[in-house]
Protein backbone atom coordinates (compact mmCIF):
# COMPACT_ATOMS: atom_id res chain seq x y z
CA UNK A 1 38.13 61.23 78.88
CA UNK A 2 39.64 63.79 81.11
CA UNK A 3 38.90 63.76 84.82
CA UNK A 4 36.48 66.93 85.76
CA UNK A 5 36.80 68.65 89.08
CA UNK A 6 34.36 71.22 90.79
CA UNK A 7 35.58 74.11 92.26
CA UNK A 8 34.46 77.26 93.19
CA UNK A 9 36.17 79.99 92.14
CA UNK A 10 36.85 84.03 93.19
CA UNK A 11 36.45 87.04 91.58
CA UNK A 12 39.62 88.37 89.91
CA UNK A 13 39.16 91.65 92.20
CA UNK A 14 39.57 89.01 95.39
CA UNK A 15 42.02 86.67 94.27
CA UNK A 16 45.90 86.41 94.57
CA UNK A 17 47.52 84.76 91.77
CA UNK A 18 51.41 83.12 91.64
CA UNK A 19 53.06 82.75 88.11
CA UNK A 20 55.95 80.80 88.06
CA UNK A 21 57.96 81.53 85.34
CA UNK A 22 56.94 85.34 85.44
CA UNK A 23 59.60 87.58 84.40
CA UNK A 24 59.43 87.21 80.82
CA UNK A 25 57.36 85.76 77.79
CA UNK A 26 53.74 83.93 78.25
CA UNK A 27 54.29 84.27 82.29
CA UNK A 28 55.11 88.04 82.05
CA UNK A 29 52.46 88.86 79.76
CA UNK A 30 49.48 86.80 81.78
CA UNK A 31 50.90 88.37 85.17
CA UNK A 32 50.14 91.98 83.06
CA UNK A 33 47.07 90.76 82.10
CA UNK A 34 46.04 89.80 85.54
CA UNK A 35 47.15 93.05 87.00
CA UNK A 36 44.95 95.02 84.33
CA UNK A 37 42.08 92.36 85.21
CA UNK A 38 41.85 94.27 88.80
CA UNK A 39 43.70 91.30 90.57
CA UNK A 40 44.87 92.59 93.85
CA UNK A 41 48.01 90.96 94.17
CA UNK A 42 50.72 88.97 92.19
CA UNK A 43 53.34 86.97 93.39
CA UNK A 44 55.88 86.22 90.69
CA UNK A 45 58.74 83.51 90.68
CA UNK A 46 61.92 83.45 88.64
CA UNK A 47 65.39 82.32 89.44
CA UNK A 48 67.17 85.63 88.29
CA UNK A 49 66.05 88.71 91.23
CA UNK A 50 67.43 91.01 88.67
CA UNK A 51 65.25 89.64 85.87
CA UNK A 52 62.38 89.65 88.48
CA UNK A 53 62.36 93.27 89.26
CA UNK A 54 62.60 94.53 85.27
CA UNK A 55 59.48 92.32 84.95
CA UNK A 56 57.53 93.73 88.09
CA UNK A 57 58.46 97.32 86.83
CA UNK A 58 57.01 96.50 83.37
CA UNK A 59 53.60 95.46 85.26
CA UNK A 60 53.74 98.19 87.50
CA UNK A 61 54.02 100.62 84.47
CA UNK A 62 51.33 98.92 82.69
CA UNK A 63 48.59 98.60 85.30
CA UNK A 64 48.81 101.47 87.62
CA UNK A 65 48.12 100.74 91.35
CA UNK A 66 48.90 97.11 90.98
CA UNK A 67 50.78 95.06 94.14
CA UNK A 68 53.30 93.14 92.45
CA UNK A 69 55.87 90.96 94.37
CA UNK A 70 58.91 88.62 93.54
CA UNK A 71 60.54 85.56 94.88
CA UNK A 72 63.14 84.35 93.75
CA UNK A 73 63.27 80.73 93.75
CA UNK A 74 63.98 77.53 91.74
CA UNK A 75 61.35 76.02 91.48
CA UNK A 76 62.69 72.62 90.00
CA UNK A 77 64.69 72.39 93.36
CA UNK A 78 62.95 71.16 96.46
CA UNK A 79 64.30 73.96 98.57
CA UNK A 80 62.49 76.77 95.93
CA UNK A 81 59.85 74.87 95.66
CA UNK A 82 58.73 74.58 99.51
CA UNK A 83 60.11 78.52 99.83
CA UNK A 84 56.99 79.00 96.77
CA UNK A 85 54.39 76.73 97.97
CA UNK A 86 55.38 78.31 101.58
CA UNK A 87 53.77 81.88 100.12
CA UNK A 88 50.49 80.03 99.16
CA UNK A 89 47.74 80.50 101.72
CA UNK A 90 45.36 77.64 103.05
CA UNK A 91 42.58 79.95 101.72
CA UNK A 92 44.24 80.30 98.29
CA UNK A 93 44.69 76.23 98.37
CA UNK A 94 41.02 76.28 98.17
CA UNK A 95 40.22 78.45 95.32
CA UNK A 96 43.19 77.62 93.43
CA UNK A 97 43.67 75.88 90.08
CA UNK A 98 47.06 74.04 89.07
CA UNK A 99 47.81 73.60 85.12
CA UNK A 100 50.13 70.37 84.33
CA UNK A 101 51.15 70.51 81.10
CA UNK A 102 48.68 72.81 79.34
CA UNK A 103 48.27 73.17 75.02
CA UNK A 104 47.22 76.50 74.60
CA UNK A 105 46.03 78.25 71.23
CA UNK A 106 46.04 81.58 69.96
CA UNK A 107 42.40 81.12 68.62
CA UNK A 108 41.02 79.02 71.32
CA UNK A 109 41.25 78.02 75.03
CA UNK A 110 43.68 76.14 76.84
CA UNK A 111 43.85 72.06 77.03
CA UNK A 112 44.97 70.24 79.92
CA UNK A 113 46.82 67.44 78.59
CA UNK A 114 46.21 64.16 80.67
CA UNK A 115 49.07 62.97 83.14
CA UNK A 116 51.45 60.38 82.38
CA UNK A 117 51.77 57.78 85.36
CA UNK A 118 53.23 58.83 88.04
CA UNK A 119 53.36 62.82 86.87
């Protein structure tokens, strides 16, 4: 059985929210989702800055008013990572959930997969 943690969480309208992966497909369209969900701020990641500002003109076009930033960073190298993680404020540590290796359906809601040792 899967491990269950508690956490509190914040309203979208207060929270901050960092897709990695954001400038095109399932990242692109949650960060647009977010942004039309009233979430004050987005911080997307990609490795391509060109890439990264098509896709945070597409949000901005979608949901008016929206604060929409990009890093770009590699995220499977330590040096993007850190520059990432660096962006992430203690406060956002604290209300902040982490997917690892998610199932998601069209018709139903996400599954966290369990982690494999040492993953």
């Amino acid at each position: 059985m899967a491990e269950v943690t508690s956490f509190t969480t914040k309203p979208l309208n207060a929270a901050r929210v960092l897709i990695t992966g954001g400038t095109s497909g399932i990242g692109l369209e949650a960060a647009i989702q977010y942004a039309l969900s009233s979430v004050p701020q987005i911080l997307l990641n990609g490795r391509d800055a060109g890439r990264g500002e098509q896709a945070r003109q597409v949000i901005l076009k979608e949901a008016l008013g929206a604060e929409v930033d990009f890093i770009s960073a590699d995220v499977n190298e330590i040096d993007g990572a850190r520059a990432v993680s660096g962006l992430i404020r203690p406060s956002d540590r604290e209300n902040s959930v982490r997917y690892r290796r998610c199932v998601c359906t069209p018709t139903g809601p996400c599954h966290v997969l369990p982690r494999r040792a040492g993953g």
